[in-house]
C-alpha atoms as a PDB file:
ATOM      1  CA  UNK A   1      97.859  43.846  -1.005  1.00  0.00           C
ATOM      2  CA  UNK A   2      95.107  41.878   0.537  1.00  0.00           C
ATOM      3  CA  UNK A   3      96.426  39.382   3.023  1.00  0.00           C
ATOM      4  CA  UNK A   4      95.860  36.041   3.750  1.00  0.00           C
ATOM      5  CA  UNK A   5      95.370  36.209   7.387  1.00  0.00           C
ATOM      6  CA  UNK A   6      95.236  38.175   9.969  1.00  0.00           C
ATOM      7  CA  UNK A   7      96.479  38.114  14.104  1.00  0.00           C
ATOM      8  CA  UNK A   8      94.021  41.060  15.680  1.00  0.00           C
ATOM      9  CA  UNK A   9      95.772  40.473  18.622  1.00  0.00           C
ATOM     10  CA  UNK A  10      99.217  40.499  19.261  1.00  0.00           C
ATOM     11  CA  UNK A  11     101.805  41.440  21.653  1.00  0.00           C
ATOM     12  CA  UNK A  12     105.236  41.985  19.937  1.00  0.00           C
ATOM     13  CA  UNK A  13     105.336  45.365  22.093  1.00  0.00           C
ATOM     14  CA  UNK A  14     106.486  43.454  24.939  1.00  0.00           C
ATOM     15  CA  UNK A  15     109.986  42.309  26.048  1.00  0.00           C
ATOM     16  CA  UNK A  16     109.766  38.723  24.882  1.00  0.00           C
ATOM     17  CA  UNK A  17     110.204  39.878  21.993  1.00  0.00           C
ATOM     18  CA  UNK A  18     113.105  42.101  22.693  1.00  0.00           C
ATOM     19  CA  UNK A  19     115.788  40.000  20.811  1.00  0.00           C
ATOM     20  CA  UNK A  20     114.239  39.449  17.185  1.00  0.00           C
ATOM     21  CA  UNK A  21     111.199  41.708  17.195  1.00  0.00           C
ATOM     22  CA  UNK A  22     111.799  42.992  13.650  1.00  0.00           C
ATOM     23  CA  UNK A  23     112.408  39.058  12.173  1.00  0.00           C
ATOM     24  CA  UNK A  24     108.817  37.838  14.023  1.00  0.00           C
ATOM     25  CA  UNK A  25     107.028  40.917  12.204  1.00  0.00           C
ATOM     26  CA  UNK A  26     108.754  40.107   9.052  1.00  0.00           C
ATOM     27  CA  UNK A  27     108.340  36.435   8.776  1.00  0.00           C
ATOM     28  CA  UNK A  28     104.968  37.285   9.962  1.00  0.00           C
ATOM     29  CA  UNK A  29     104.263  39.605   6.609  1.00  0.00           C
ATOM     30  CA  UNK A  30     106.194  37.266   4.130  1.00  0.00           C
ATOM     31  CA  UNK A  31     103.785  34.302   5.110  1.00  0.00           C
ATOM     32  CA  UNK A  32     100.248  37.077   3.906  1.00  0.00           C
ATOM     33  CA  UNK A  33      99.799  38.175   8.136  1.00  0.00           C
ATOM     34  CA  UNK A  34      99.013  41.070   9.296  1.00  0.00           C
ATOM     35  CA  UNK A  35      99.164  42.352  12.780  1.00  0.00           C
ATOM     36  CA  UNK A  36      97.249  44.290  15.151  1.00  0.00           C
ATOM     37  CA  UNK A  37      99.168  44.882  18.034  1.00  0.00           C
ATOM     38  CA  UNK A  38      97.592  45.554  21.536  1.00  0.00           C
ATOM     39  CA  UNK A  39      98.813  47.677  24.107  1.00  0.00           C
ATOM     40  CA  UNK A  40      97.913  47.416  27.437  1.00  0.00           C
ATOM     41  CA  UNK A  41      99.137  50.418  29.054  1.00  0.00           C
ATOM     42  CA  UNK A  42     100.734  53.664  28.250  1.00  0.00           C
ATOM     43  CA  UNK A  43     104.170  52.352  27.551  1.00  0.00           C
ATOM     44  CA  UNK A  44     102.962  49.483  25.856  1.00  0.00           C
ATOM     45  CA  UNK A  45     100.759  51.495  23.974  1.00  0.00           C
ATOM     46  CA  UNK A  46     103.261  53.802  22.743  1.00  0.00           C
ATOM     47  CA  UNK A  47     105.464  50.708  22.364  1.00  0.00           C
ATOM     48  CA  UNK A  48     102.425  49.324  19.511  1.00  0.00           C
ATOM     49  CA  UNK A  49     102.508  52.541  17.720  1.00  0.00           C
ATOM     50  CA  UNK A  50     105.898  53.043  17.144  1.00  0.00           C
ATOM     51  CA  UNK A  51     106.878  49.609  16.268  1.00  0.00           C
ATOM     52  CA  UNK A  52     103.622  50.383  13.716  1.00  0.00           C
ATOM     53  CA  UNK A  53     105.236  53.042  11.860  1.00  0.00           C
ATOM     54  CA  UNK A  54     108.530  51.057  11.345  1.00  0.00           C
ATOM     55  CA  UNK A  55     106.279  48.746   8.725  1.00  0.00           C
ATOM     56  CA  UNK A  56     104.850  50.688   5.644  1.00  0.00           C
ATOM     57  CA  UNK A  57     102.096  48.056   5.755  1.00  0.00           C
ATOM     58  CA  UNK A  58     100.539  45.322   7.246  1.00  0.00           C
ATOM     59  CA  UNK A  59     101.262  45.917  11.262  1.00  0.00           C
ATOM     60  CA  UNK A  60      98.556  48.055  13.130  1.00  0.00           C
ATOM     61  CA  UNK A  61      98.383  49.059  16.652  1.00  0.00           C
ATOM     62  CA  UNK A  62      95.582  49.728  19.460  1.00  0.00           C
ATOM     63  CA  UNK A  63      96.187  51.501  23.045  1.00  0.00           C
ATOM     64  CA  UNK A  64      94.543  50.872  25.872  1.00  0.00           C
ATOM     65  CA  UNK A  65      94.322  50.208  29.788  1.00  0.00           C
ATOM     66  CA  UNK A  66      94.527  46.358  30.604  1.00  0.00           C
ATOM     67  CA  UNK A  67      92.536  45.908  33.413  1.00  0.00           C
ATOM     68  CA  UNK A  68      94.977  43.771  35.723  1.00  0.00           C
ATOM     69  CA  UNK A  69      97.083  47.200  34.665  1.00  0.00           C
ATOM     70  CA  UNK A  70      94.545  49.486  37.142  1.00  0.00           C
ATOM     71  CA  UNK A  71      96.033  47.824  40.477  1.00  0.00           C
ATOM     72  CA  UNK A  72      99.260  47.003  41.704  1.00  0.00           C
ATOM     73  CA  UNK A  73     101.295  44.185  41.856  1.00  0.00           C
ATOM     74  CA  UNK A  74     100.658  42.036  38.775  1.00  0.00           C
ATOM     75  CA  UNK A  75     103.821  40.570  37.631  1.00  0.00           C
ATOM     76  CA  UNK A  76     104.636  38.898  33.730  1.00  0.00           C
ATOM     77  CA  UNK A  77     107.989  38.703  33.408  1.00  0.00           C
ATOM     78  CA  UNK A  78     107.097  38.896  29.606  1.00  0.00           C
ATOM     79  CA  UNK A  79     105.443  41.891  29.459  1.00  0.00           C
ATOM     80  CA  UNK A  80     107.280  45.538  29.304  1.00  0.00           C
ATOM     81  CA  UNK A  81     107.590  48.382  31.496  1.00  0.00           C
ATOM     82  CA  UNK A  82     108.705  51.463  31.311  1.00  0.00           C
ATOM     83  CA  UNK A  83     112.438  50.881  32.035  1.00  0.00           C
ATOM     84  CA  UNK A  84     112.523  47.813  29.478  1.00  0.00           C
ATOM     85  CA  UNK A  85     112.792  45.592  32.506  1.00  0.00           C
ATOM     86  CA  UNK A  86     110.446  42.530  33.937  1.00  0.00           C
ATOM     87  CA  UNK A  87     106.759  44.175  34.548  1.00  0.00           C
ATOM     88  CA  UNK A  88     105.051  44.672  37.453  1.00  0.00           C
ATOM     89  CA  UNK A  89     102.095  46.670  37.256  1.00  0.00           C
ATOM     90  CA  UNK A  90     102.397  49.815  39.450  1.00  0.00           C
ATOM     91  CA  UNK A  91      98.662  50.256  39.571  1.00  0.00           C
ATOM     92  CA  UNK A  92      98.075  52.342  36.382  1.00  0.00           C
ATOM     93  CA  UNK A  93      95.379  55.640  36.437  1.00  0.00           C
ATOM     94  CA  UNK A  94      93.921  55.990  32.548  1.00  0.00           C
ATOM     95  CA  UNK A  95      95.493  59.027  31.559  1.00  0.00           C
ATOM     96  CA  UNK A  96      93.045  61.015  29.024  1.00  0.00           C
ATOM     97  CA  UNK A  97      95.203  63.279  27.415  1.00  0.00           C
ATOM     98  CA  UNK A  98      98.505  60.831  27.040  1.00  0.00           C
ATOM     99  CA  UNK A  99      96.261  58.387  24.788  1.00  0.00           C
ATOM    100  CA  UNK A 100      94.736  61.113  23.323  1.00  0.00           C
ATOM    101  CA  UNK A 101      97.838  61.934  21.767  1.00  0.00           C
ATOM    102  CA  UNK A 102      98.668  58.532  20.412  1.00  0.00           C
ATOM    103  CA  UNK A 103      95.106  58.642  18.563  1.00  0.00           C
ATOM    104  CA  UNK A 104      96.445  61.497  15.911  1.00  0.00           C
ATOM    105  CA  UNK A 105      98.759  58.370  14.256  1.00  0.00           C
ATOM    106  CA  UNK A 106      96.804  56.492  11.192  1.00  0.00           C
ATOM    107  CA  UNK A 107      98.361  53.179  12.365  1.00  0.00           C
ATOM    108  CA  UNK A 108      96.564  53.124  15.524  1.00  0.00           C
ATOM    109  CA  UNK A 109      92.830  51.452  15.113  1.00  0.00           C
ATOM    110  CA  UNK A 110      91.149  50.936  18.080  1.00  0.00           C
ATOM    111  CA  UNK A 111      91.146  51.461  21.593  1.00  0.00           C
ATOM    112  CA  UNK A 112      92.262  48.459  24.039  1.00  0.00           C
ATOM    113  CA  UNK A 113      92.913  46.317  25.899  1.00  0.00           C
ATOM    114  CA  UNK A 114      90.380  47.193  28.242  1.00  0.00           C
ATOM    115  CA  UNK A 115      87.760  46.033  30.109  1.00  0.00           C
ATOM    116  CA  UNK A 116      87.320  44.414  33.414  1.00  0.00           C
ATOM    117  CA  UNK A 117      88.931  40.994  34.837  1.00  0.00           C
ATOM    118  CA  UNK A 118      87.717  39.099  37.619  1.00  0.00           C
ATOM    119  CA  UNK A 119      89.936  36.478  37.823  1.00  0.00           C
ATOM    120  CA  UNK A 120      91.860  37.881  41.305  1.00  0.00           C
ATOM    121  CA  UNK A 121      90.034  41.116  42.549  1.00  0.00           C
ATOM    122  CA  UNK A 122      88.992  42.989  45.402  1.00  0.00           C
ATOM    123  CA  UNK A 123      85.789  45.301  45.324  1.00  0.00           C
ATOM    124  CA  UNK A 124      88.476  47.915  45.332  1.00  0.00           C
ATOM    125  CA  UNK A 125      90.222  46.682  42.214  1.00  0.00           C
ATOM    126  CA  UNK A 126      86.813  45.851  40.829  1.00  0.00           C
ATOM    127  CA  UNK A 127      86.088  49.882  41.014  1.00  0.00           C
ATOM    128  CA  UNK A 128      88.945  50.971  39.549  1.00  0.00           C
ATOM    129  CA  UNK A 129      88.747  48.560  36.579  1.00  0.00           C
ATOM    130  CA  UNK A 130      84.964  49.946  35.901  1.00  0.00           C
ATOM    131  CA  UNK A 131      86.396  53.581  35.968  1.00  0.00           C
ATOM    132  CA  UNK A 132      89.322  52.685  33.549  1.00  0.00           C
ATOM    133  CA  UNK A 133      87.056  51.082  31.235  1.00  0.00           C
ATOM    134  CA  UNK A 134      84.802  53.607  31.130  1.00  0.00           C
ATOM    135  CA  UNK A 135      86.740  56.488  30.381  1.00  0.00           C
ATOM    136  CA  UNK A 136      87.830  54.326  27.635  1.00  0.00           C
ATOM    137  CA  UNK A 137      84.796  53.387  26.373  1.00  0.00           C
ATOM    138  CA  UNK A 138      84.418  57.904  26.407  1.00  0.00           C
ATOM    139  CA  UNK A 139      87.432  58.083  24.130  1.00  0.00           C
ATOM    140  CA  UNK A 140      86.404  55.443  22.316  1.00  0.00           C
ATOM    141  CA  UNK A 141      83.113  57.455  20.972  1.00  0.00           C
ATOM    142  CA  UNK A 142      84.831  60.580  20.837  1.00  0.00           C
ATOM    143  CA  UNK A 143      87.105  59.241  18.141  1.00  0.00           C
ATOM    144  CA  UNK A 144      85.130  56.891  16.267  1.00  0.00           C
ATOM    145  CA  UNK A 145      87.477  53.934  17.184  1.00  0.00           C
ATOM    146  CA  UNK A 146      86.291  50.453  17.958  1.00  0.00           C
ATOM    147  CA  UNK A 147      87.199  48.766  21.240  1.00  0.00           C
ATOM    148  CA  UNK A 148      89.662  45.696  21.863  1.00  0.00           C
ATOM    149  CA  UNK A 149      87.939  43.800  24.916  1.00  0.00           C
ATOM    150  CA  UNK A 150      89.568  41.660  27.506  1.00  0.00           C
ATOM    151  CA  UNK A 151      86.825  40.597  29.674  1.00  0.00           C
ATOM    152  CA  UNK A 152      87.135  37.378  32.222  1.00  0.00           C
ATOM    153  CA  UNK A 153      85.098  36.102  34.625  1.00  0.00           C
ATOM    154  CA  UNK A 154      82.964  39.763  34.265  1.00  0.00           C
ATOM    155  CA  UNK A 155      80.776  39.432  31.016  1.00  0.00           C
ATOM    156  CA  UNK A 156      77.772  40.497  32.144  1.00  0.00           C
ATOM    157  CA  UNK A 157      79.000  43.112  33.971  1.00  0.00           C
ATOM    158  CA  UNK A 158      81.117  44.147  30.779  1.00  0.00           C
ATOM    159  CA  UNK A 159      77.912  44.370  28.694  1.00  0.00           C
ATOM    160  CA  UNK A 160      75.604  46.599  31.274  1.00  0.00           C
ATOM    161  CA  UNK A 161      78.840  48.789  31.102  1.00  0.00           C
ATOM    162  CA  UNK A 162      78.933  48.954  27.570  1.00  0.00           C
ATOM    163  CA  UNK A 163      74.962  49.330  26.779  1.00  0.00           C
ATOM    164  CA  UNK A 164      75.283  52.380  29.472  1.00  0.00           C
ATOM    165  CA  UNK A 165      77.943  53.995  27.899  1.00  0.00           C
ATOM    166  CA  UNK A 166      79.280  52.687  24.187  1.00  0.00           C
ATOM    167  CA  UNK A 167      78.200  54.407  20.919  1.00  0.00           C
ATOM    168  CA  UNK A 168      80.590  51.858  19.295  1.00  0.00           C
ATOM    169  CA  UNK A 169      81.353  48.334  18.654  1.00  0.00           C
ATOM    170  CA  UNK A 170      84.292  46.179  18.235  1.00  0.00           C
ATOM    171  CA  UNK A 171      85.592  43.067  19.420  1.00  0.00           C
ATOM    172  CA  UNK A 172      85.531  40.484  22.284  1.00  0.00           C
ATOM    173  CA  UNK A 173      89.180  39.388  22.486  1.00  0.00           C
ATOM    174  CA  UNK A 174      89.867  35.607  23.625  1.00  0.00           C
ATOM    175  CA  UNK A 175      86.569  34.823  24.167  1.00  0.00           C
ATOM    176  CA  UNK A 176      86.282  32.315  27.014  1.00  0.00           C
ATOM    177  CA  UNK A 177      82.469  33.078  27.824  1.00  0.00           C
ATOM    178  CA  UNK A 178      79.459  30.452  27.397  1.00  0.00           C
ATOM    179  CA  UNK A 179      77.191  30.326  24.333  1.00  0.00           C
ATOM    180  CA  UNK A 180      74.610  32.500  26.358  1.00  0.00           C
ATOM    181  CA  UNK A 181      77.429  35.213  26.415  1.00  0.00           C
ATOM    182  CA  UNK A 182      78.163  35.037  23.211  1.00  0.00           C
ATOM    183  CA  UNK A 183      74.821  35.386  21.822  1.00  0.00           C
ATOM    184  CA  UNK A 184      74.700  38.290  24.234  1.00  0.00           C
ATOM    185  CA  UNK A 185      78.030  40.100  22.672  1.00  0.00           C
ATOM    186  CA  UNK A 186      76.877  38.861  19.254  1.00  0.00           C
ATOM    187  CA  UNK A 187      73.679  40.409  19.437  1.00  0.00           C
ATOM    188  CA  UNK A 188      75.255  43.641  21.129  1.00  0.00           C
ATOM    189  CA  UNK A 189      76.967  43.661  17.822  1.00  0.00           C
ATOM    190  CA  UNK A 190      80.698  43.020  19.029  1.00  0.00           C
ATOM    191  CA  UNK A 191      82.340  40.058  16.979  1.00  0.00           C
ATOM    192  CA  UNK A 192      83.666  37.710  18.816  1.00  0.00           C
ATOM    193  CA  UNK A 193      87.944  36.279  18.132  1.00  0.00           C
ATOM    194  CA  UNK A 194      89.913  32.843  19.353  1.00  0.00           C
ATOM    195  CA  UNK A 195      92.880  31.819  20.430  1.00  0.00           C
ATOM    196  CA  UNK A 196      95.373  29.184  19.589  1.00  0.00           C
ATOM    197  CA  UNK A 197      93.525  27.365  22.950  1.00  0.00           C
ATOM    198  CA  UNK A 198      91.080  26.145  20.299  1.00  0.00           C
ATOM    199  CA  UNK A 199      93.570  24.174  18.818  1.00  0.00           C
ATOM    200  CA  UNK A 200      93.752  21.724  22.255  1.00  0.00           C
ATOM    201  CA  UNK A 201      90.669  21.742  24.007  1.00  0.00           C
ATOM    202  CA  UNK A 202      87.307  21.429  22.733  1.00  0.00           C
ATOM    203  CA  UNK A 203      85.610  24.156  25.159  1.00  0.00           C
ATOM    204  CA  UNK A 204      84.423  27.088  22.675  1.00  0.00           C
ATOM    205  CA  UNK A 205      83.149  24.276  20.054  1.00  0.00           C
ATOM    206  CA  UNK A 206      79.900  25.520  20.253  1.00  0.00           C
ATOM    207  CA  UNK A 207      80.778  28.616  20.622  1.00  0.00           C
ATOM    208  CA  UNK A 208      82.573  29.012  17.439  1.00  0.00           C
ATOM    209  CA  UNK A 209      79.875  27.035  15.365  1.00  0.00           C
ATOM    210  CA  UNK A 210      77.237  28.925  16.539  1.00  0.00           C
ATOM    211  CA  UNK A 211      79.086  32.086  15.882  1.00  0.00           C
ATOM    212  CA  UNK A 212      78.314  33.748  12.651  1.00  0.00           C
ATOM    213  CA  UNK A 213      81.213  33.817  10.109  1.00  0.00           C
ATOM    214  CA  UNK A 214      80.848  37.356   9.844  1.00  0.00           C
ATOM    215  CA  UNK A 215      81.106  37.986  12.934  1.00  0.00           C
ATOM    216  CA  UNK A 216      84.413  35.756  14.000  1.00  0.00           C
ATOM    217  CA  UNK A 217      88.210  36.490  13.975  1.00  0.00           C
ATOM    218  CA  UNK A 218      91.679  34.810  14.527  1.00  0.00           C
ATOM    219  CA  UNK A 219      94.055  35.848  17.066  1.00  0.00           C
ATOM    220  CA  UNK A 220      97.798  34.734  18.994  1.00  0.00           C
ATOM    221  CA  UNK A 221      97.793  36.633  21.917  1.00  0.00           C
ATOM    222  CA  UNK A 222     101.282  36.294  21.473  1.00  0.00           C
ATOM    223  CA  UNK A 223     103.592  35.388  23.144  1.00  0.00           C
ATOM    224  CA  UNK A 224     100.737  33.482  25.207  1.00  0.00           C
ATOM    225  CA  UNK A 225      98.419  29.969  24.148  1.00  0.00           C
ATOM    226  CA  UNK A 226     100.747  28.790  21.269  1.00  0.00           C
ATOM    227  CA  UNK A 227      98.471  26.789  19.138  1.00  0.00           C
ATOM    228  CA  UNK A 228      99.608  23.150  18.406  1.00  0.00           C
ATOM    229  CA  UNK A 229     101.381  22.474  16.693  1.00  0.00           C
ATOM    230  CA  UNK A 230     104.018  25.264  18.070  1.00  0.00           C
ATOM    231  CA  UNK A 231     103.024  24.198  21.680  1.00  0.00           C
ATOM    232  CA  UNK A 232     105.857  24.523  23.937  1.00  0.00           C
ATOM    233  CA  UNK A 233     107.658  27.482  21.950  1.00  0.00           C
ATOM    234  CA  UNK A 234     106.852  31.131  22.497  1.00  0.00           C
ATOM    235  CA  UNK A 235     103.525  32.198  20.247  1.00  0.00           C
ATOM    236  CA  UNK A 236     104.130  34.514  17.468  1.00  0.00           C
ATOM    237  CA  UNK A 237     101.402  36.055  14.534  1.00  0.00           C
ATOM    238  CA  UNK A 238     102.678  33.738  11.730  1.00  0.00           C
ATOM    239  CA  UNK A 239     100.929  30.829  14.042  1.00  0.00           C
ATOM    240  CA  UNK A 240      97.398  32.632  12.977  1.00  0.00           C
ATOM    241  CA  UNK A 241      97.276  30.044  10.610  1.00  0.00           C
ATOM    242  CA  UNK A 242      96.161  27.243  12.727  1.00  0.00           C
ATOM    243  CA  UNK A 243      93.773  29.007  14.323  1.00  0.00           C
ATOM    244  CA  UNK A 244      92.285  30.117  11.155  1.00  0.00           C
ATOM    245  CA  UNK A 245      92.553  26.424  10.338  1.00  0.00           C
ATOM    246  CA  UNK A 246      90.798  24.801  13.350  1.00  0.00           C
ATOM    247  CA  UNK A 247      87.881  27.366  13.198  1.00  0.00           C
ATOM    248  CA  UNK A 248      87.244  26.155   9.852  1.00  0.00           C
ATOM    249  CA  UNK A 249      87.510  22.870  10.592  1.00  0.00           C
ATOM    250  CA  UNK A 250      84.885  23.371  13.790  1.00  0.00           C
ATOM    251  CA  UNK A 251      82.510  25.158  11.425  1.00  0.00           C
ATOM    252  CA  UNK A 252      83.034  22.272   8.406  1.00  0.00           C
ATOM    253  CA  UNK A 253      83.409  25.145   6.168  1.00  0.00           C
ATOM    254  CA  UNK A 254      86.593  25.586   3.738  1.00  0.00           C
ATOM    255  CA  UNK A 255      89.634  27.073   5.028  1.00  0.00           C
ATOM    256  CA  UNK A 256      89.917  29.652   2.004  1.00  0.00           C
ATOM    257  CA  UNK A 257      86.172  30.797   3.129  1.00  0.00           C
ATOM    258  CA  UNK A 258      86.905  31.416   6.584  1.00  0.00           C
ATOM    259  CA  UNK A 259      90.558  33.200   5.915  1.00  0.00           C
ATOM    260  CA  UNK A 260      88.638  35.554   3.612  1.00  0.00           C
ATOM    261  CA  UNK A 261      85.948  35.978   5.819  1.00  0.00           C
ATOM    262  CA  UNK A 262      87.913  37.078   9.050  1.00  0.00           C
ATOM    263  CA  UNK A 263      89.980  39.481   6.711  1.00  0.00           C
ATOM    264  CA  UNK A 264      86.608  41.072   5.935  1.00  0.00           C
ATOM    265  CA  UNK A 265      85.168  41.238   9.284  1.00  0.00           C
ATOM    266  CA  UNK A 266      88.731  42.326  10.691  1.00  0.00           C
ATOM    267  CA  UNK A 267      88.649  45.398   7.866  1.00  0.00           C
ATOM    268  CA  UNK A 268      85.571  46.154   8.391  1.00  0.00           C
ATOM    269  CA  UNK A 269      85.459  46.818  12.603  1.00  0.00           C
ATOM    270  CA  UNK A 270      89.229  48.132  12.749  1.00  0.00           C
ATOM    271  CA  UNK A 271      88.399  50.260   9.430  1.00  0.00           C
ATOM    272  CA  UNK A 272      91.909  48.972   8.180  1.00  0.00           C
END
């Protein structure tokens, strides 16, 4: 069944979610959404592909290195770790062979979150992030999968990385870069996907309308940015909608067109 929309990046893996996981996927999947959800280390990761192969259909996963995840100290009381309990990241090393072995599932379609993220970093920090993504990007070519990129405050950096080392493509998730690195990604061949902040500030505008439409796609980052008009209450993937909605709207194209057209682009780079 083809859906109506799609969230490419989700985080129902992680504890806020804890309580009524199973009803947010469902409601999700009754309303036409599908779900990609992103890990973002490796007990997140194994978190995506399990909760994956609960659904027959319609609810994908990716694994990957987050790279706030490569130093210690990071704290999201929202996120998951290992003992179920409020996260703190203990300063993660990419472990080849443990993702490795999460790759032989169908559900999983990509790897990521990874990439590098300048917001607080040290030239230490800054090393180990390049080194994470890197071996990444390596698995990523051995396997054929596409990559799930969180990049801030580091795009060019990002792209010498990946024009060094990636023999695939994929996609730039939240994309909070300038036109100028856009057209860069764009032209790298990565599509580009938006957030529910699109839906309350007018930053990405341009952006998103000079963004082809076959190269664009709708995400939650749930349970982050809730799109209005949710704002206030924890994101979920059945809130792809107004994303979907406002990109349209920014582009003056039909709503229909655009749904369709991010389904497309979302089948084609995650091969789903």
């Amino acid at each position: 069944m083809q859906p109506k929309y799609i969230d490419i990046h989700s985080h129902i893996n992680f504890k806020a979610f804890d309580k009524d996981r199973d009803e947010v996927i469902r409601r999700a999947l009754e309303n036409n959404t599908w779900i990609i959800n992103v890990g973002t280390q490796i007990d997140t990761s194994q978190k995506a592909v399990e909760i994956a192969n609960q659904y027959k259909g319609g609810v994908y996963a990716t694994i990957g290195l987050h790279p706030i995840h490569t130093d210690v100290s990071f704290h999201d009381k929202q996120e998951l770790s290992s003992e179920g309990q409020e996260f703190t990241s203990r300063g993660e090393v990419f472990n080849r062979e443990e993702y490795k072995k999460l790759l032989s599932n169908t559900k999983v379609v990509g790897i990521g979150e990874c990439g590098l993220d300048y917001y607080h970093c040290t030239k230490e920090s800054i090393s180990k992030q390049k080194n994470a993504f890197i071996e990444q990007i390596k698995l990523a070519n051995e396997f054929n999968k596409p990559l799930m990129l969180h990049i801030r405050n580091a795009y060019k950096d990002a792209l010498e990385i990946l024009k060094a080392y990636a023999k695939v493509k994929g996609n730039a998730h939240f994309f909070a870069g300038n036109l100028e690195d856009a057209k860069n990604f764009l032209n790298f061949g990565f599509t580009l996907s938006f957030t529910g902040v699109i839906t309350f500030t007018h930053d990405y505008d341009e952006v998103i309308k000079n963004t082809p439409l076959n190269m664009i796609m709708s995400e939650t980052d749930s349970p982050y940015v809730t799109p209005v008009p949710y704002r206030g209450k924890r994101n979920e993937p059945f809130y792809v909608k107004e994303v979907v909605k406002k990109i349209a709207e920014i582009k003056n194209l039909p709503e229909e067109e655009v749904a369709k057209a991010i389904i497309e682009n979302t089948k084609r780079v995650f091969t789903l």
